[in-house]
Every structure is written in structure tokens, then in C-alpha cells.
Protein backbone atom coordinates (compact mmCIF):
# COMPACT_ATOMS: atom_id res chain seq x y z
CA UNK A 1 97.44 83.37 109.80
CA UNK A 2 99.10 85.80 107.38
CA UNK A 3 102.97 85.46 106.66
CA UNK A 4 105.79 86.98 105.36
CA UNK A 5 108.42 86.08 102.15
CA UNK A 6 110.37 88.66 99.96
CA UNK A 7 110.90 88.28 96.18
CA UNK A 8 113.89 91.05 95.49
CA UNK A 9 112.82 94.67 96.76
CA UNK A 10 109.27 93.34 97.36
CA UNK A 11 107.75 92.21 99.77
CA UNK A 12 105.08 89.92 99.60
CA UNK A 13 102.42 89.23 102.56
CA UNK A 14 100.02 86.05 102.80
CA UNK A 15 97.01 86.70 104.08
CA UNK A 16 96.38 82.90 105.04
CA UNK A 17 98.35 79.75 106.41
CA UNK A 18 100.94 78.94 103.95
CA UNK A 19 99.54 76.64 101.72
CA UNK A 20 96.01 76.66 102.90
CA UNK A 21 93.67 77.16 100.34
CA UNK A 22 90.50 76.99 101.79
CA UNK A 23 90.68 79.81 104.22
CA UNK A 24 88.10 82.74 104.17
CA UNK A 25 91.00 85.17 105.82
CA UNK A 26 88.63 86.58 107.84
CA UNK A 27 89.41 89.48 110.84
CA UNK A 28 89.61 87.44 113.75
CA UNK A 29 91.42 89.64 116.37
CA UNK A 30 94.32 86.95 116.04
CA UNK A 31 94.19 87.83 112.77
CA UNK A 32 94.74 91.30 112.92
CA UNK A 33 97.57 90.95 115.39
CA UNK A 34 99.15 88.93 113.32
CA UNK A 35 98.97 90.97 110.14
CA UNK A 36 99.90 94.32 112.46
CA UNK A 37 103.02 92.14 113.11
CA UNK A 38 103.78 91.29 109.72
CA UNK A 39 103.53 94.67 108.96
CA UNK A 40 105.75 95.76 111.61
CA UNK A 41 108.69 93.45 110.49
CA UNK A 42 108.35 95.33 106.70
CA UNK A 43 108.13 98.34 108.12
CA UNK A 44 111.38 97.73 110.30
CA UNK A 45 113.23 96.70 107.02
CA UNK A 46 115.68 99.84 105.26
CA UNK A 47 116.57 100.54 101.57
CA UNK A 48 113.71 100.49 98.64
CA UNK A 49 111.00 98.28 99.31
CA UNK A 50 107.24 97.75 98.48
CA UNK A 51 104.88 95.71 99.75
CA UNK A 52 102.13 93.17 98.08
CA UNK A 53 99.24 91.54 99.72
CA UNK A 54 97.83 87.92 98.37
CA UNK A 55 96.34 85.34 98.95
CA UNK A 56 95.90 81.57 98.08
CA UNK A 57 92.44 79.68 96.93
CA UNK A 58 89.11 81.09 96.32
CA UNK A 59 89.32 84.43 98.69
CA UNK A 60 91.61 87.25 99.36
CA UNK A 61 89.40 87.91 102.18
CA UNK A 62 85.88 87.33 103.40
CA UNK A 63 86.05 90.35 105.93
CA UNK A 64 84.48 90.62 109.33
CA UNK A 65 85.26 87.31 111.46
CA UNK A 66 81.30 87.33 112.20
CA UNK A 67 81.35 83.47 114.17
CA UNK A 68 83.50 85.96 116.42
CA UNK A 69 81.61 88.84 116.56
CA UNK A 70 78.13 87.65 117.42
CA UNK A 71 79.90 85.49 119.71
CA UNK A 72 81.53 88.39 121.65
CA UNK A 73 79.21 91.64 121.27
CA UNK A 74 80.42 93.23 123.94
CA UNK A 75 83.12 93.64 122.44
CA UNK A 76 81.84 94.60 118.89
CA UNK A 77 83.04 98.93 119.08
CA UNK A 78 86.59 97.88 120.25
CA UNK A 79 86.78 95.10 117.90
CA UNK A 80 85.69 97.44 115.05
CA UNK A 81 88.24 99.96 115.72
CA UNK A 82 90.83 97.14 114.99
CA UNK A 83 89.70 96.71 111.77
CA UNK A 84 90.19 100.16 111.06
CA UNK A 85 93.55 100.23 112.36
CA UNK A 86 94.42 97.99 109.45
CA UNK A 87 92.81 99.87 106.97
CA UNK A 88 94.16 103.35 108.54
CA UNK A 89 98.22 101.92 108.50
CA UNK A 90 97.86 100.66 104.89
CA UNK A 91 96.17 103.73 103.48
CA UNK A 92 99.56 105.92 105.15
CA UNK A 93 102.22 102.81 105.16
CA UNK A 94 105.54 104.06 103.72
CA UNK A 95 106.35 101.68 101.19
CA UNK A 96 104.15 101.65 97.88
CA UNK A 97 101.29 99.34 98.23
CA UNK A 98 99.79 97.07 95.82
CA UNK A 99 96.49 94.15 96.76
CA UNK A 100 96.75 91.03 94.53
CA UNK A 101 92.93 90.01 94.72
CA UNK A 102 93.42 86.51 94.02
CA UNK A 103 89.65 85.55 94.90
CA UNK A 104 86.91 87.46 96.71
CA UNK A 105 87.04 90.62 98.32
CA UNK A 106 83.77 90.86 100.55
CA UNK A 107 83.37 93.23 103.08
CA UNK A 108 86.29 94.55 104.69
CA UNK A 109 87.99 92.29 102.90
CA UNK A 110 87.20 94.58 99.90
CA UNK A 111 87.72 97.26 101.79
CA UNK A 112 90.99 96.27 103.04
CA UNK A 113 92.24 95.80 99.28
CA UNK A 114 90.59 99.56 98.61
CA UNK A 115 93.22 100.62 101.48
CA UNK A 116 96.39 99.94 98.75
CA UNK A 117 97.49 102.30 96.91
CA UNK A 118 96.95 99.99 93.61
CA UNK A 119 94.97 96.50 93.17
CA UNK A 120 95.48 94.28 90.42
CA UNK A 121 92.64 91.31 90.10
CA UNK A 122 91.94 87.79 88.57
CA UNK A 123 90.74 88.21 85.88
CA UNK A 124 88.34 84.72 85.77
CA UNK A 125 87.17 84.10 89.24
CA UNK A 126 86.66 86.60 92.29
CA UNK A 127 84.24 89.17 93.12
CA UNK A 128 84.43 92.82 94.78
CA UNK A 129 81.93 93.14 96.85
CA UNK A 130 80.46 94.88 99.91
CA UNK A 131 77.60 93.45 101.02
CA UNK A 132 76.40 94.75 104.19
CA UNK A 133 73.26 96.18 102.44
CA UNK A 134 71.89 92.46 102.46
CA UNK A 135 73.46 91.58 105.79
CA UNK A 136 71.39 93.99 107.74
CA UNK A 137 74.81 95.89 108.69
CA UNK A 138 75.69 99.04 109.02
CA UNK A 139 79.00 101.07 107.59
CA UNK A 140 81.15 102.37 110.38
CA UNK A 141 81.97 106.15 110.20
CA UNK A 142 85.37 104.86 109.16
CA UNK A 143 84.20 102.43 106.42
CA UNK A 144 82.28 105.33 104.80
CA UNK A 145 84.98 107.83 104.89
CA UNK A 146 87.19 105.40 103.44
CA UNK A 147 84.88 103.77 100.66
CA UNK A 148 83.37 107.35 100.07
CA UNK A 149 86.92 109.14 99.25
CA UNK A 150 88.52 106.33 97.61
CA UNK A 151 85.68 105.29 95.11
CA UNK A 152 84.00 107.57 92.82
CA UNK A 153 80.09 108.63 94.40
CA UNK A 154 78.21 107.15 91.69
CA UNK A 155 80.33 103.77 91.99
CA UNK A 156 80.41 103.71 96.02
CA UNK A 157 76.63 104.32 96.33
CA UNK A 158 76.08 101.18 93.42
CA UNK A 159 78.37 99.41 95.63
CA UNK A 160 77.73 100.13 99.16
CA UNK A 161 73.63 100.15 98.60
CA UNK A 162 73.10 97.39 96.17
CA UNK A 163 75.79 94.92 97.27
CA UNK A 164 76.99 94.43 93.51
CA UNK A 165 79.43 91.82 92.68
CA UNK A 166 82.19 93.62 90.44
CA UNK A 167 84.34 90.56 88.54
CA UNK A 168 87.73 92.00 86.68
CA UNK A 169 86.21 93.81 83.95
CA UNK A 170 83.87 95.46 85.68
CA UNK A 171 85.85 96.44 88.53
CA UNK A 172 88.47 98.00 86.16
CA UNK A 173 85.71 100.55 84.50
CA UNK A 174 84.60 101.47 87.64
CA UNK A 175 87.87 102.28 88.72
CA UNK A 176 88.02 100.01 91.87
CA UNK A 177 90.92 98.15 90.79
CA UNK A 178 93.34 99.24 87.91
CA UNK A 179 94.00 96.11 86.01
CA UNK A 180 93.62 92.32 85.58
CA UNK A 181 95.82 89.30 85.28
CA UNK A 182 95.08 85.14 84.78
CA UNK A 183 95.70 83.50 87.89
CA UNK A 184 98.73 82.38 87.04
CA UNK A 185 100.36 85.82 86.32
CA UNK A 186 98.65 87.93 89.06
CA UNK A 187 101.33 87.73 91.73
CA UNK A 188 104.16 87.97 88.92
CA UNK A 189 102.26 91.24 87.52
CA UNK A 190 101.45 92.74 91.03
CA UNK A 191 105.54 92.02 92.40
CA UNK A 192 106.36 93.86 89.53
CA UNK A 193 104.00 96.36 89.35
CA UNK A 194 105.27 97.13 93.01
CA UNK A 195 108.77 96.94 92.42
CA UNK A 196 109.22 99.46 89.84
CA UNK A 197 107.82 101.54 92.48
CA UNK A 198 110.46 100.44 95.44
CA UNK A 199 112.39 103.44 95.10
CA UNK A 200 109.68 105.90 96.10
CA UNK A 201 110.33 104.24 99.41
CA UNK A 202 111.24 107.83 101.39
CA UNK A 203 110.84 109.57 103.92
CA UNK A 204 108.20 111.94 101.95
CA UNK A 205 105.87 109.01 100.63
CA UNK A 206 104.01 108.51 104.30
CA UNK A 207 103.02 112.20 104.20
CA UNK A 208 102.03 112.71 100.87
CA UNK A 209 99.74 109.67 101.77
CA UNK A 210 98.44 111.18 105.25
CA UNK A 211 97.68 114.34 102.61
CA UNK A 212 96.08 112.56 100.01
CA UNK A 213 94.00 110.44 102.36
CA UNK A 214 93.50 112.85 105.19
CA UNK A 215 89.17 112.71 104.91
CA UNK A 216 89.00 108.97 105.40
CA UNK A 217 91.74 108.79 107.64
CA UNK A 218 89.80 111.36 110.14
CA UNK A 219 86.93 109.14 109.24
CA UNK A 220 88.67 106.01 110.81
CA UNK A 221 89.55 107.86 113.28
CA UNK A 222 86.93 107.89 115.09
CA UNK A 223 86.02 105.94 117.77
CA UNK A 224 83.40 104.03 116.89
CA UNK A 225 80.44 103.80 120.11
CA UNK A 226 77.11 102.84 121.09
CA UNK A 227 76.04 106.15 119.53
CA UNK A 228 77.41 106.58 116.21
CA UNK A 229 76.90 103.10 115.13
CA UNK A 230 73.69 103.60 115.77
CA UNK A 231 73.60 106.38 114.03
CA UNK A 232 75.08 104.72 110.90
CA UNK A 233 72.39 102.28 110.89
CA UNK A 234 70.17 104.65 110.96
């Protein structure tokens, strides 16, 4: 489950059991509670502040919890709206935002990192990658808006229709993340990448964000049904 520490004006959020290496930090709805209550406690906090996500072993996240979700469909629409609640609250959160891809980023665990306002990555092991196109699923109406106005067209429709693997370099050109670090250094870089941002912690920073973002944001928005799932897969 994810948890909380603080290194100066930043703090930092696990997405996985402390010390747990093997997890896939998938969305189980536990999951997301959890991380909506890490969040919470950060958000409560006053004074400059930032915020990094990370995580520990081989993924930053694997995305959907699917064991769950084909194990409760009827409950796949609400479910789905959960996710997007995370990726809505990042994309406005009013502290400065920065993803520490320490391994893979698959799914909405990509698109959870895409939510930050900056991502730093490994620069010898992980992938970006959304790779519904070979899983047979669809993109939400949220997913789209948010993949669609936060990557450029040309890169979201190599990503979202060909389920390309992006390692460091790659990523970097395309303009999915903005930089790269050895494993080692990537929490170091992305603390301080986010702390010499702490003082833009105001009261103006959550706007300009709802402003900047306000196409995907109506996009998760939403509700996702019956109907317009189906109609996003077509």
C-alpha cells in the first residue's frame, strides 16, 4: 500500500509496501483509497511543499488491478471512475508535482505518471507503455482526454495504437518524460527537481492547473457507463 515520508519541503509518496520490491502497484480499490489518503495528509500540510511519487523494484506501476476487475465486472464503470479520480486530483493538486519512474509505467500506471506535472525516469531499466491496444481494451473517455492533451498527437497515437515500449531515451525525445537519472540518483534528482519548485506552493498554482488542464479534466469527468465505453471500444 502506498506511504508517506518527507525529505525537507518535499514530500515523497511510495507507491508500494515499504520495502517491498516485488509489487506491481496495481489499482486495487484499496489501493486507491489509500493513495487518496496519502494525498489528503500532503494536502492538509501548510508552508512550501511539493510532492514526489516513487516507487521501489522493477515497477512504478502496472496499472489496472485486472485479477480485480474481471473478478468484479459489475462493478467495472464505478471502479473506472476511481481511477480517474486519481489522475483528475494530481493533474490540479496544489503543490508542484514530479513522478520518479523507477521501473515500468504500463497502463494507468503510465498514465498516472503522465498526470505530474514533470517525470524524471531510469535511465537503464523501465518502460512507458500503454498497452491496451494488445489487451483487447478500450481507452475511457477520460484516459483519452488525458493522454490526448498531455502528449503530442503524433506521439499519443504511436503510443496508444501500437503499444510501444518507450525506455529513457526515447521517452525524453518524445517528450513523455523530461529527463533521466541512474537508479541510484533518480529519487535524489526528482526531490530536488521538486523542491526548487516548493515555493510555487500558492493559492494560484491549483487554478492555473484547472486552466491549463481544463480539456482532459472535462474528459475525466465524465461518468464513464454502459454506453460510452462501448462506444470507446468501438
Amino acid at each position: 500500500m502506498p506511504y508517506l515520508e518527507r525529505d525537507g519541503d518535499v514530500f515523497v509518496v511510495y507507491l508500494g509496501n515499504e520495502g517491498q520490491t516485488d509489487s506491481e502497484n496495481r489499482f486495487h480499490p484499496d489501493w486507491i483509497d489509500e493513495l487518496h489518503g496519502v494525498l489528503d495528509e500532503v494536502e492538509a500540510s501548510e508552508g512550501p511543499a511539493a510532492l514526489v511519487t516513487v516507487a521501489t523494484g522493477k515497477f512504478y506501476s502496472n496499472g489496472l488491478d485486472t485479477d480485480w476487475l474481471f473478478s468484479n465486472v459489475d462493478q467495472m464503470h464505478g471502479y473506472l471512475d476511481r481511477v480517474h479520480s486519481l489522475f483528475t486530483r494530481l493533474l490540479a493538486f496544489p503543490l508542484p508535482t514530479v513522478a520518479a519512474l523507477n521501473g515500468h509505467a504500463f497502463g494507468a500506471g503510465a498514465m498516472l505518471a503522465t498526470s505530474h506535472d514533470f517525470r524524471l525516469m531510469r535511465a537503464d531499466r523501465g518502460f512507458y507503455c500503454l498497452p491496451e491496444v494488445h489487451l483487447g481494451m478500450p481507452f475511457t473517455v477520460g484516459m483519452n482526454a488525458l493522454l490526448t492533451e498531455r502528449l503530442s498527437n503524433q506521439v499519443a497515437l504511436q503510443a496508444m495504437t501500437t503499444g510501444h515500449r518507450y525506455p529513457a531515451d526515447q521517452a525524453i525525445a518524445a517528450g513523455i518524460v523530461d529527463d533521466k537519472a541512474d537508479a541510484e540518483a533518480l529519487l535524489g534528482a526528482a526531490v530536488e527537481r521538486a523542491g526548487a519548485l516548493a515555493g510555487n506552493r500558492k493559492p494560484n498554482l491549483p487554478v492555473i492547473k484547472r486552466a491549463l488542464h481544463a480539456k482532459a479534466l472535462a474528459g475525466l469527468a465524465v461518468v464513464t457507463t454502459p454506453e460510452n465505453l462501448a462506444f470507446a471500444a468501438g
